[in-house]
C-alpha atoms as a PDB file:
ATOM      1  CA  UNK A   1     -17.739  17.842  -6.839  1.00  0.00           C
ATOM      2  CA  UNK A   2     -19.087  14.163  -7.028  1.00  0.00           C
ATOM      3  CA  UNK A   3     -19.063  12.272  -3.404  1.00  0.00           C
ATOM      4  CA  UNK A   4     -16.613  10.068  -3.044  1.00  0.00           C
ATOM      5  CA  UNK A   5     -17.333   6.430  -3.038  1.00  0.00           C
ATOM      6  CA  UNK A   6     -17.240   4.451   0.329  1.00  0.00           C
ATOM      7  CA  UNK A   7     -14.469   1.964   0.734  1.00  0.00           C
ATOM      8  CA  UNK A   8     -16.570  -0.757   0.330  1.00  0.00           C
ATOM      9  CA  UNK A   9     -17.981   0.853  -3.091  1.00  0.00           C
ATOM     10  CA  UNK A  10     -14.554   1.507  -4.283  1.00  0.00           C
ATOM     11  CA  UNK A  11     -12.833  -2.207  -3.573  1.00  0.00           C
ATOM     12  CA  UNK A  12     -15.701  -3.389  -5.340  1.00  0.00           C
ATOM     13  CA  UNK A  13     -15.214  -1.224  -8.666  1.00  0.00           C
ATOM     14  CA  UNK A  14     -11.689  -2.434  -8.063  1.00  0.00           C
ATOM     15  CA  UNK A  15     -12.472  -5.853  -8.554  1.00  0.00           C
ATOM     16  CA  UNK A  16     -15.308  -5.452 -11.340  1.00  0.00           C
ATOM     17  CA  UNK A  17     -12.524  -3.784 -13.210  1.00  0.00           C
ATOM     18  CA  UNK A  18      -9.999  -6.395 -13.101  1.00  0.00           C
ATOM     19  CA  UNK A  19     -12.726  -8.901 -13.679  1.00  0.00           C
ATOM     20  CA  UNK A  20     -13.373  -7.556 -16.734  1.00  0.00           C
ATOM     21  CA  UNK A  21     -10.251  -7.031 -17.954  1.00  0.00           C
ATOM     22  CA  UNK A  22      -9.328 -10.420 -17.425  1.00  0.00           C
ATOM     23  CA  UNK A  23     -12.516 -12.522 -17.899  1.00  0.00           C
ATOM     24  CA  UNK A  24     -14.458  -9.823 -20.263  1.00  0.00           C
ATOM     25  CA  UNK A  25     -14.182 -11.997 -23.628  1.00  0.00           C
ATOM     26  CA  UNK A  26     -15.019 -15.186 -21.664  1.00  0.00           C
ATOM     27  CA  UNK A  27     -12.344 -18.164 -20.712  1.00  0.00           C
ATOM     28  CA  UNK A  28     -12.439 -19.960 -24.106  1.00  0.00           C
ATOM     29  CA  UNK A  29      -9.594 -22.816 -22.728  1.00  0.00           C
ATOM     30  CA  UNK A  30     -11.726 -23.744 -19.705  1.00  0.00           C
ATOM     31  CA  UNK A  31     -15.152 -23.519 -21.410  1.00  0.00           C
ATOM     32  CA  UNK A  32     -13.808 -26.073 -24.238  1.00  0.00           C
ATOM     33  CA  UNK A  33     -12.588 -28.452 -21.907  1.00  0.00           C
ATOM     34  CA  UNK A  34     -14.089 -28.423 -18.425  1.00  0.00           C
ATOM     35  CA  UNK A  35     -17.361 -30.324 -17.654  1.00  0.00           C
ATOM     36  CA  UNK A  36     -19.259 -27.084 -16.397  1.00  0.00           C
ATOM     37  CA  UNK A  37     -20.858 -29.497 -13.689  1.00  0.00           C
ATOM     38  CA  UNK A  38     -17.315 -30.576 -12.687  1.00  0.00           C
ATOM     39  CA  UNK A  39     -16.695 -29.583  -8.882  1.00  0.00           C
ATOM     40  CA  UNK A  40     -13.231 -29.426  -6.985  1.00  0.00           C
ATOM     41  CA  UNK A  41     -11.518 -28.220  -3.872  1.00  0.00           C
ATOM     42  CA  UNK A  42      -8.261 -26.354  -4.404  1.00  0.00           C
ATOM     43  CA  UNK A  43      -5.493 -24.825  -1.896  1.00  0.00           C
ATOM     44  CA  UNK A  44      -3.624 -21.187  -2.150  1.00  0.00           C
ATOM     45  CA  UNK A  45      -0.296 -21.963  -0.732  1.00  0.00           C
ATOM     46  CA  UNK A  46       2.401 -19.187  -0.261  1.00  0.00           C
ATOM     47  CA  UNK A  47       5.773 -20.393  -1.966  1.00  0.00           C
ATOM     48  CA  UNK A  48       8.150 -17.979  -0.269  1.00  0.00           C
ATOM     49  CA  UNK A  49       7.867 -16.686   3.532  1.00  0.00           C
ATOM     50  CA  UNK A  50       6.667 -13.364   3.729  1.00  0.00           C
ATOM     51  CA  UNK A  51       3.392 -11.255   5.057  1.00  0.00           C
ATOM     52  CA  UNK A  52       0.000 -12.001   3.607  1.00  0.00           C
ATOM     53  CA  UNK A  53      -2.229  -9.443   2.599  1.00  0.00           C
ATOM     54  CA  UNK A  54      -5.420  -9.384   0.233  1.00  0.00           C
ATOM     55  CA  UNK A  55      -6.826 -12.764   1.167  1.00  0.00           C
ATOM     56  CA  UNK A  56     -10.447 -11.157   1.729  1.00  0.00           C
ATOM     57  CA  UNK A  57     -10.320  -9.301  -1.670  1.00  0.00           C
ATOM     58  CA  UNK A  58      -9.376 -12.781  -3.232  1.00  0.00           C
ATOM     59  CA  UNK A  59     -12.035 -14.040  -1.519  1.00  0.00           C
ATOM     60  CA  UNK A  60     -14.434 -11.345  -2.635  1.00  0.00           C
ATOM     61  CA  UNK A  61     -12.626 -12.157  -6.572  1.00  0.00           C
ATOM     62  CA  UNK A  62     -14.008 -16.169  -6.533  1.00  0.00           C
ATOM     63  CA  UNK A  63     -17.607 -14.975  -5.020  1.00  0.00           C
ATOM     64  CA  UNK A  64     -17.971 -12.323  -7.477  1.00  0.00           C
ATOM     65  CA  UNK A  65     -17.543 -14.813 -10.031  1.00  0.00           C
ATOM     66  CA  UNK A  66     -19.749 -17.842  -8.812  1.00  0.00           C
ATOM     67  CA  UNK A  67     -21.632 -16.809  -5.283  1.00  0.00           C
ATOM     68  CA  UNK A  68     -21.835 -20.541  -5.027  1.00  0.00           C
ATOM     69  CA  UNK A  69     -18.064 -21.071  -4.502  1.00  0.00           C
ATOM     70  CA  UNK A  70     -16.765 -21.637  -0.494  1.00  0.00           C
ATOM     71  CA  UNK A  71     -13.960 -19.449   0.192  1.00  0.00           C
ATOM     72  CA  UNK A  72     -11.977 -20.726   3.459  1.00  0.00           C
ATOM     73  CA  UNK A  73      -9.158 -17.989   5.096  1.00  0.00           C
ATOM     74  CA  UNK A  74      -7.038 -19.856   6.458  1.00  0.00           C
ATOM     75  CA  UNK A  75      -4.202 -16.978   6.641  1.00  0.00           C
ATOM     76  CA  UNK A  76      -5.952 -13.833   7.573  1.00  0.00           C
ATOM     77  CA  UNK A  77      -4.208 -10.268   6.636  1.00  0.00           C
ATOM     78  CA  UNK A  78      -1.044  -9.434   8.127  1.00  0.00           C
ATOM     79  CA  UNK A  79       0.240 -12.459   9.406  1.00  0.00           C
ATOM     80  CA  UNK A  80       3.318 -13.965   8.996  1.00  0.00           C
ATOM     81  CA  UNK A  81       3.788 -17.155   6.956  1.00  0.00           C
ATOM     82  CA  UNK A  82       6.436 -19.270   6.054  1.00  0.00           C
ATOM     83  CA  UNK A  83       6.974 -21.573   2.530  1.00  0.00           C
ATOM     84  CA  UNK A  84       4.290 -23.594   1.694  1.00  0.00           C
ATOM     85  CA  UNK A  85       1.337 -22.291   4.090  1.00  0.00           C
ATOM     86  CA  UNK A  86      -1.834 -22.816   3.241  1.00  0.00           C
ATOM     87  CA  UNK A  87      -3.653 -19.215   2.889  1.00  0.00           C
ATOM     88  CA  UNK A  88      -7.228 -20.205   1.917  1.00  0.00           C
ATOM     89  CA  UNK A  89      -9.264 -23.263   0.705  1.00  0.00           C
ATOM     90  CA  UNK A  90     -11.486 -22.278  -2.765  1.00  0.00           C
ATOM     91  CA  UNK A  91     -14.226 -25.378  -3.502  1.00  0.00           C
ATOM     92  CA  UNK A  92     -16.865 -25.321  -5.825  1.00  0.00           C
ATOM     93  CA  UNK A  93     -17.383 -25.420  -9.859  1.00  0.00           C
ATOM     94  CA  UNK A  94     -13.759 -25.768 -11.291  1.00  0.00           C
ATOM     95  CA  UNK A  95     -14.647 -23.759 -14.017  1.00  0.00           C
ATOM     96  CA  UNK A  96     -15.565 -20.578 -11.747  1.00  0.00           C
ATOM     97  CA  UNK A  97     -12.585 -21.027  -9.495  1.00  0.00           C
ATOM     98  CA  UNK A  98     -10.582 -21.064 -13.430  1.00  0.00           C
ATOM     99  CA  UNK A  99     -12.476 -18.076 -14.261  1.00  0.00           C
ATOM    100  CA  UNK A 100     -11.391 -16.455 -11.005  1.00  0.00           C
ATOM    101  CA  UNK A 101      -7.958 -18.032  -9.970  1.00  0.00           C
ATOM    102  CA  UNK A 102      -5.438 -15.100 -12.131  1.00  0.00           C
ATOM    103  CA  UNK A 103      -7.188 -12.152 -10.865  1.00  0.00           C
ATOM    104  CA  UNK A 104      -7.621 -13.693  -7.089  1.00  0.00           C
ATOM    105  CA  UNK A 105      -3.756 -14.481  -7.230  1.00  0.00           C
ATOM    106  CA  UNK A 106      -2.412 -11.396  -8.739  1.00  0.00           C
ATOM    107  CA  UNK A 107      -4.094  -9.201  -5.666  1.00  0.00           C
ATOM    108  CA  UNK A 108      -3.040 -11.237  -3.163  1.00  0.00           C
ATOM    109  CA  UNK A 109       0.074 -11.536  -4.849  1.00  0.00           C
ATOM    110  CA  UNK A 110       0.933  -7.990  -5.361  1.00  0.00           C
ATOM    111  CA  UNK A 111      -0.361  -7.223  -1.730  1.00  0.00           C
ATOM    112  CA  UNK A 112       1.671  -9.643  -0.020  1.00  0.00           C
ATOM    113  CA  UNK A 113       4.613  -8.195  -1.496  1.00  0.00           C
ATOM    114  CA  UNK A 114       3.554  -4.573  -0.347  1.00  0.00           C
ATOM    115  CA  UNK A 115       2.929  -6.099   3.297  1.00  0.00           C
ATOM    116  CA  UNK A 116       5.997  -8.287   2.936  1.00  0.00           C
ATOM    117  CA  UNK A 117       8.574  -5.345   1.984  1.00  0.00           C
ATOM    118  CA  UNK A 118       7.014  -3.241   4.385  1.00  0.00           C
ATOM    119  CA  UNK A 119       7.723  -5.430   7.483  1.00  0.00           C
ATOM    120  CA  UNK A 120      11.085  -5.510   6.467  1.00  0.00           C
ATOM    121  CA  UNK A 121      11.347  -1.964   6.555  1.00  0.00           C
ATOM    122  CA  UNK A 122       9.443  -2.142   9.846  1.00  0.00           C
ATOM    123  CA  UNK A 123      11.929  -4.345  11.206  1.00  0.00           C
ATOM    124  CA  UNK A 124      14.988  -1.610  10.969  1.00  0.00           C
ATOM    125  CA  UNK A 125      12.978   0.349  13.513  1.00  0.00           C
ATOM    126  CA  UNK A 126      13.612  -2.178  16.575  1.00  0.00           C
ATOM    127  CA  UNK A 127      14.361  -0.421  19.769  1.00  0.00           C
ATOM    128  CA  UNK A 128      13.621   2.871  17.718  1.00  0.00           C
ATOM    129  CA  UNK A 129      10.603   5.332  17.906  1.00  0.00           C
ATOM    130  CA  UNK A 130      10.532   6.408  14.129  1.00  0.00           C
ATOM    131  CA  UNK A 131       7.917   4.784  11.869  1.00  0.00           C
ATOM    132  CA  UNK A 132       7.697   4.025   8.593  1.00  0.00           C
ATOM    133  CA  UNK A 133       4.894   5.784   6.144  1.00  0.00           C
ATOM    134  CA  UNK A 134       4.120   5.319   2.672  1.00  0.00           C
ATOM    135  CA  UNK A 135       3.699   8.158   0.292  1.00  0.00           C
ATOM    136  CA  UNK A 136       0.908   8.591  -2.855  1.00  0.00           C
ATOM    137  CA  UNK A 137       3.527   6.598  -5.465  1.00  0.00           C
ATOM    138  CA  UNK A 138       0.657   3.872  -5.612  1.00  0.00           C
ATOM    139  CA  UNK A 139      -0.616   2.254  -8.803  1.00  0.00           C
ATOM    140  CA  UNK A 140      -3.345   4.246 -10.640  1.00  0.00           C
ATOM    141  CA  UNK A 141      -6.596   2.825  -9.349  1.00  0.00           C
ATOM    142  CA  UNK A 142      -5.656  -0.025  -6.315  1.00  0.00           C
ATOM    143  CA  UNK A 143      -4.328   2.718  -3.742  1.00  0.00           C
ATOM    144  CA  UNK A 144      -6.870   1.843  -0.884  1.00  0.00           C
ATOM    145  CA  UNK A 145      -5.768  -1.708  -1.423  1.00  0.00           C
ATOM    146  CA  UNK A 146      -1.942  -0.819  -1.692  1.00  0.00           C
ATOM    147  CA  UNK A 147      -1.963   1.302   1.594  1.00  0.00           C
ATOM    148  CA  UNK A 148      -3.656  -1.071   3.294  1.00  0.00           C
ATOM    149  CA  UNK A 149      -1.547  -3.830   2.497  1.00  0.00           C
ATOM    150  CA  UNK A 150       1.269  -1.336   3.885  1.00  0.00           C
ATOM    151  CA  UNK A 151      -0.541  -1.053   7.708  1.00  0.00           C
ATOM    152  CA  UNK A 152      -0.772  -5.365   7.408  1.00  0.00           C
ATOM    153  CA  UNK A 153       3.342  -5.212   7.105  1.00  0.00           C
ATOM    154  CA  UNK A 154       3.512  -2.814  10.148  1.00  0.00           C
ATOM    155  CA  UNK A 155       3.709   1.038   8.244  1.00  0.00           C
ATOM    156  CA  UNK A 156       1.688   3.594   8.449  1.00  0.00           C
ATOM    157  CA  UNK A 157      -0.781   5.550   6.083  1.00  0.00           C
ATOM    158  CA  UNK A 158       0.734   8.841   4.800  1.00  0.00           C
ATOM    159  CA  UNK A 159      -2.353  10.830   2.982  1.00  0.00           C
ATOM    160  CA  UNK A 160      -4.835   8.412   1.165  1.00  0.00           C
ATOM    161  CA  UNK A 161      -5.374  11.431  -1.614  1.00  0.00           C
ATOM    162  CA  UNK A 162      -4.968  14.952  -2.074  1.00  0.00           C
ATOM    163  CA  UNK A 163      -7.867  16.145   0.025  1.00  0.00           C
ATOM    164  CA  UNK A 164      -6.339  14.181   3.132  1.00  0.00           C
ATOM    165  CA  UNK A 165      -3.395  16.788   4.215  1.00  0.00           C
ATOM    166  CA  UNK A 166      -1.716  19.615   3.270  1.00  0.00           C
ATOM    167  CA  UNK A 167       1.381  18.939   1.879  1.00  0.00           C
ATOM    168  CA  UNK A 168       3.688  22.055   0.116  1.00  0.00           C
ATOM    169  CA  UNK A 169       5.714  20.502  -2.138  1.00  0.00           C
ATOM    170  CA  UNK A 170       8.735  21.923  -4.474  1.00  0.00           C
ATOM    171  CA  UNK A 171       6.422  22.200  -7.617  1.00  0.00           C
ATOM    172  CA  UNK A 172       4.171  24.260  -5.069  1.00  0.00           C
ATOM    173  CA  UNK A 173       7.000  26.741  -3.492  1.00  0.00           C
ATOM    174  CA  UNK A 174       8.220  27.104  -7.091  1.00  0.00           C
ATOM    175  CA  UNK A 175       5.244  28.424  -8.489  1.00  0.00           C
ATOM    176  CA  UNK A 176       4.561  30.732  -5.456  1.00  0.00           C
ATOM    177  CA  UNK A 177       7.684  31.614  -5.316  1.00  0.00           C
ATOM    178  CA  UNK A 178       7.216  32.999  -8.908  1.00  0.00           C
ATOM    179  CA  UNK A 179       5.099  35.293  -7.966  1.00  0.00           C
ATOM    180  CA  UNK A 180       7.260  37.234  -5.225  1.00  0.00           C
ATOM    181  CA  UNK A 181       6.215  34.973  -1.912  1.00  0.00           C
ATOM    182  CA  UNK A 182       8.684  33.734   0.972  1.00  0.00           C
ATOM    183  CA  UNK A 183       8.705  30.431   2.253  1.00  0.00           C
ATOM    184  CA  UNK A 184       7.472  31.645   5.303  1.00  0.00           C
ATOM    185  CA  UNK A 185       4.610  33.674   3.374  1.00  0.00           C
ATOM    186  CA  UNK A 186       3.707  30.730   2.021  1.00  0.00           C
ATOM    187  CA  UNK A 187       3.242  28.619   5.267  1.00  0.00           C
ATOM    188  CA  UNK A 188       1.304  31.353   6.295  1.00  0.00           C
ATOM    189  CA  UNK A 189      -0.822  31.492   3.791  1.00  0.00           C
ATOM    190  CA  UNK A 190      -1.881  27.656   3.958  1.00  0.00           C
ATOM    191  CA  UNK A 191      -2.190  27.971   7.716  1.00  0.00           C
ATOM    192  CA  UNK A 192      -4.427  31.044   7.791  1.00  0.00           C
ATOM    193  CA  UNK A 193      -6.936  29.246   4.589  1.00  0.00           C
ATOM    194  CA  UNK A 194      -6.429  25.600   5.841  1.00  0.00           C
ATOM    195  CA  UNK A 195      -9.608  23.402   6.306  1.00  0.00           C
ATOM    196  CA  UNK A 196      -9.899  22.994   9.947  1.00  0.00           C
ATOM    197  CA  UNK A 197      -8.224  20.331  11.878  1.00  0.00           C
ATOM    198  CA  UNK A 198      -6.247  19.765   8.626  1.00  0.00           C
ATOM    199  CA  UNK A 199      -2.060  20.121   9.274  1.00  0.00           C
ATOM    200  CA  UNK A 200       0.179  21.635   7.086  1.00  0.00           C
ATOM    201  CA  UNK A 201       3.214  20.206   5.955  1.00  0.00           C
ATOM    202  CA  UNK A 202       6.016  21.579   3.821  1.00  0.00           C
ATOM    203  CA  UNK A 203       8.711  20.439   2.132  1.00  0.00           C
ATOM    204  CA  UNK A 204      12.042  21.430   2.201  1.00  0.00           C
ATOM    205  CA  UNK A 205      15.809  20.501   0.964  1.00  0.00           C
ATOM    206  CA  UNK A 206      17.931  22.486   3.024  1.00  0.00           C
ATOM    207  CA  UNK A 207      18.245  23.259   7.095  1.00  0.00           C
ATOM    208  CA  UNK A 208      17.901  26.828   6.535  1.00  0.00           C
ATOM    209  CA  UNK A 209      14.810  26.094   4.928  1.00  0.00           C
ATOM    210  CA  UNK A 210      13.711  23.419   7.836  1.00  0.00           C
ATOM    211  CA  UNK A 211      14.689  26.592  10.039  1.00  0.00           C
ATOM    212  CA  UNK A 212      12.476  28.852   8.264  1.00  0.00           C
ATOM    213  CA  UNK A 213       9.512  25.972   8.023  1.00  0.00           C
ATOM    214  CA  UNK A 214       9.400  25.965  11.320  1.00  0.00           C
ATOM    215  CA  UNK A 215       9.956  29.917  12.404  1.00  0.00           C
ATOM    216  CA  UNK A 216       6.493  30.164   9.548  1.00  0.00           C
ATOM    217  CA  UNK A 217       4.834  27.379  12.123  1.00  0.00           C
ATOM    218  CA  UNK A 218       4.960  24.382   9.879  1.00  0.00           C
ATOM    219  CA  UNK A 219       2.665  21.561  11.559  1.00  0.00           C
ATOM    220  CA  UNK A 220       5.270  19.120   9.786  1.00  0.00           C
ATOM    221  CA  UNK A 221       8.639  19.457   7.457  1.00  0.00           C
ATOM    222  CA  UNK A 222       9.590  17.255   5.413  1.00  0.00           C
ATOM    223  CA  UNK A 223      12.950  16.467   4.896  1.00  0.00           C
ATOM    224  CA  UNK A 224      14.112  15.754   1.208  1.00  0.00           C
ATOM    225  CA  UNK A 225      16.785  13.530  -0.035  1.00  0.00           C
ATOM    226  CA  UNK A 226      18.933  15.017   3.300  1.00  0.00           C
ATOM    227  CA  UNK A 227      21.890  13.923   4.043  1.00  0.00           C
ATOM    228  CA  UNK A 228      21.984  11.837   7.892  1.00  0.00           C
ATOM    229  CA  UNK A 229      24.478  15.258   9.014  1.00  0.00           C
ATOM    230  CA  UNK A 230      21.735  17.448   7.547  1.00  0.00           C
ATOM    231  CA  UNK A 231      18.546  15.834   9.309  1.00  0.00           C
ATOM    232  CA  UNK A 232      20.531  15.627  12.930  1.00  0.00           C
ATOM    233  CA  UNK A 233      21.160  19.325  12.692  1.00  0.00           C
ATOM    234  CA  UNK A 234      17.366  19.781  11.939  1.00  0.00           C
ATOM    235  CA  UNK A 235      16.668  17.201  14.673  1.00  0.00           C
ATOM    236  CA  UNK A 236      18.547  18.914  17.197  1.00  0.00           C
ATOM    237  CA  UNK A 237      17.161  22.107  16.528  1.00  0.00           C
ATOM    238  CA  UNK A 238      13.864  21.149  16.113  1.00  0.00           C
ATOM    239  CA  UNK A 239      13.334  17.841  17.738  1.00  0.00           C
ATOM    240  CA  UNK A 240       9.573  18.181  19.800  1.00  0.00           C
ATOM    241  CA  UNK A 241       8.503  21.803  18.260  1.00  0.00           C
ATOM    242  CA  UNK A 242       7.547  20.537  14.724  1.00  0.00           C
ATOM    243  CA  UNK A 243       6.938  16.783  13.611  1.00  0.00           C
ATOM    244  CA  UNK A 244       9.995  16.032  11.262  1.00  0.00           C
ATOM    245  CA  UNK A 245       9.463  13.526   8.350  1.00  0.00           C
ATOM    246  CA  UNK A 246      12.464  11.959   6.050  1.00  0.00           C
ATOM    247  CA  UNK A 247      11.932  11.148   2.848  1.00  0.00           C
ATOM    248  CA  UNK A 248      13.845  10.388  -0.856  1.00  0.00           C
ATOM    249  CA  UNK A 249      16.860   8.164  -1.505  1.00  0.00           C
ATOM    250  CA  UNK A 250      16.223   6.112   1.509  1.00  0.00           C
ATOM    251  CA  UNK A 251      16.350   2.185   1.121  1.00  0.00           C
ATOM    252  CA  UNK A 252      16.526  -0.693   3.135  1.00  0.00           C
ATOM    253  CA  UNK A 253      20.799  -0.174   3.295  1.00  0.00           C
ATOM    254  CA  UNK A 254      19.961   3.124   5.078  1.00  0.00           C
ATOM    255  CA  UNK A 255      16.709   3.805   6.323  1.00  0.00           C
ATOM    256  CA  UNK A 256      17.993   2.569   9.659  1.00  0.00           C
ATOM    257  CA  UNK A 257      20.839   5.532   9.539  1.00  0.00           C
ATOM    258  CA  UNK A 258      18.366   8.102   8.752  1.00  0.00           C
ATOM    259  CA  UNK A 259      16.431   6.900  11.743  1.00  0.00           C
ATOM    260  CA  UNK A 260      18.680   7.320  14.119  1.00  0.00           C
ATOM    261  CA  UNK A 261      19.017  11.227  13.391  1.00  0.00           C
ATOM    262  CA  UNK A 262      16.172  10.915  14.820  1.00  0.00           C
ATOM    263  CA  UNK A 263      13.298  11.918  12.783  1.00  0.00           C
ATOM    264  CA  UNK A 264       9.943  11.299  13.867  1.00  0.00           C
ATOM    265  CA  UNK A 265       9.139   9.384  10.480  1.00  0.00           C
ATOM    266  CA  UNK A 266      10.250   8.226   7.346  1.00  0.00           C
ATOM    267  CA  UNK A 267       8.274   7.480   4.329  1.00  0.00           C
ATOM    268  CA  UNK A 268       9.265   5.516   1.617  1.00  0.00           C
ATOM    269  CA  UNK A 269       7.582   5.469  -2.164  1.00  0.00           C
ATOM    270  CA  UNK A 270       9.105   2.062  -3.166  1.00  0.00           C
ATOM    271  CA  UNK A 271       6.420   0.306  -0.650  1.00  0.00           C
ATOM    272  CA  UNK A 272       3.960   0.436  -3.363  1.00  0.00           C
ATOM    273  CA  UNK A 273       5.931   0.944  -6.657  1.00  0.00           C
ATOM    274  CA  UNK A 274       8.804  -1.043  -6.531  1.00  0.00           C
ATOM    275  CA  UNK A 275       7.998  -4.589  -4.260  1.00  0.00           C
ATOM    276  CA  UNK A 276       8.280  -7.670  -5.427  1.00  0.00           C
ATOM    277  CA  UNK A 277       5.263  -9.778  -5.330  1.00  0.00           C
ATOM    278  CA  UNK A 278       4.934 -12.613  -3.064  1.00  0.00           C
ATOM    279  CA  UNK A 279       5.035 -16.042  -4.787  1.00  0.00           C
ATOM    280  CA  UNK A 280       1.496 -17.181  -3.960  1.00  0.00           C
ATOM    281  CA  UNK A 281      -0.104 -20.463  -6.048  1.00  0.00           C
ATOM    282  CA  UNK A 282      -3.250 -22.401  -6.535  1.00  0.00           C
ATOM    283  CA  UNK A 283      -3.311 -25.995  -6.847  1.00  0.00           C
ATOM    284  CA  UNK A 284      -6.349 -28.574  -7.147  1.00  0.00           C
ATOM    285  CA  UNK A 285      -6.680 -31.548  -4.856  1.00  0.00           C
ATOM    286  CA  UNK A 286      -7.097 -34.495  -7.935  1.00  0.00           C
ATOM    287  CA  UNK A 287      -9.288 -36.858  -5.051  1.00  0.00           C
ATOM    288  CA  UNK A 288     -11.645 -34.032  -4.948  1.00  0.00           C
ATOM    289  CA  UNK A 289     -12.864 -33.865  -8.020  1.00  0.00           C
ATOM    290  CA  UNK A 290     -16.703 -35.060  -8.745  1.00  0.00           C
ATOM    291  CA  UNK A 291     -19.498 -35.059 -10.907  1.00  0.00           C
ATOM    292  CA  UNK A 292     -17.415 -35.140 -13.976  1.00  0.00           C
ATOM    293  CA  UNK A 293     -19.054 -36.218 -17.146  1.00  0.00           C
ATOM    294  CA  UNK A 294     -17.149 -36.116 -20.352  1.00  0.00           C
END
């Protein structure tokens, strides 16, 4: 099995990527126009309140295209802004920050939404002990990015990957199943052949099933698309034996409901597949342009 890159080796292919998807045949409106010795100094403002996240990997976006550019956080990840803060300065060649300005935006953009939904989320838990997790539902290729922006809004990481945590799921138990094994047989099975220090974690849809989880020494169970009756039964039986997770059909309306049955956490897919990004724009200050020849 290859080695898996180091963060800092993957955010970089991250970028390179969407670089070259973006800039690979060149910028043919900005290199027919623009003076390529014209320099400028221009703002990123956020145009909605919300939670800012990816301002570094912007950064990292304008460098990667001219290492001459300045790149000025003024917003750093995770805090809280309001409409019409300023989030960085970007100065240098106009035509580089051109080049770079789409791709910059659309990760700090799409991150700031992740962190922004997420705090809401975050927010139903006041006064309560349950957290909020994300799950794998990332897009293909930016998860490191995505689940970060979730721990800026106040969440938790679930498993980065498949070789972070055993997790049984129904696809799992069904094809086991197939093949004459018990729920509990199954548990047992991943206990006895897990990697060490790893915890197992099953899923289940039904409290006899939570019971059984649990009886098979389940380091977690997951609880899916229960009812708030259902997960209170398994909380009361349960409650400080096993770690109890909700999960499915849970939205802002109710996560605070399923919370108070008192699960230890609840993790929610629509952190990274279904927020909306944050509205997040560059603009050029017209006094600072210089050096223009036309």
């Amino acid at each position: 099995m290859a080695k898996a890159p180091r963060p800092e080796e993957q955010i970089a292919a991250i970028i390179d990527l969407a670089i070259a998807e973006d800039l690979g045949h060149g910028d043919v409106t900005s290199e027919i126009l623009v003076p390529p010795e014209l320099e400028g100094r221009a703002t990123i403002y956020a145009r909605e309140a919300g939670i800012v996240a990816g301002v570094e990997v912007a950064g990292k976006v304008f460098l990667k295209i001219d290492p001459s550019i300045s790149f000025t956080v003024l917003c750093k990840d995770g805090a809280a802004v309001r409409s019409g803060a300023k989030v960085a300065e970007v100065s240098g060649r106009v035509i580089s920050i051109l080049n770079a300005e789409r791709t910059a935006l659309n990760f700090l953009q799409r991150l700031s939404g992740i962190a922004s939904l997420t705090a809401k989320y975050t927010a139903e838990m006041h006064g309560l002990e349950t957290y909020i997790a994300d799950t794998r539902k990332t897009t293909p290729g930016l998860r490191r990015l995505e689940k970060h922006a979730v721990s800026m809004g106040g969440g938790r990481n679930h498993r980065l990957h498949l070789g972070d945590g055993i997790l049984i799921k129904d696809n799992h138990l069904a094809a086991l199943r197939a093949l004459g094994m018990s729920l509990k047989e199954i548990v047992a099975r991943a206990k006895k052949n897990a990697p060490r220090g790893l915890k197992v974690e099953v899923e289940v849809d039904s409290v006899p099933e939570a019971m059984e989880a649990a009886e098979a020494d389940a380091d977690i169970i997951m609880l899916d698309n229960m009812g708030p009756d259902e997960m209170r039964q398994v909380v009361k039986s349960l409650k400080g034996k096993v770690k109890i997770e909700a999960s499915g059909g849970i939205t802002l309306n109710n996560v605070r409901q399923a919370a108070l049955t008192g699960v230890d956490y609840i993790s929610i897919g629509a952190l990274t597949h279904s927020p909306k990004a944050l509205d997040i724009s560059l603009e050029f200050d017209p006094e600072s342009f210089k050096s223009a020849r036309l």
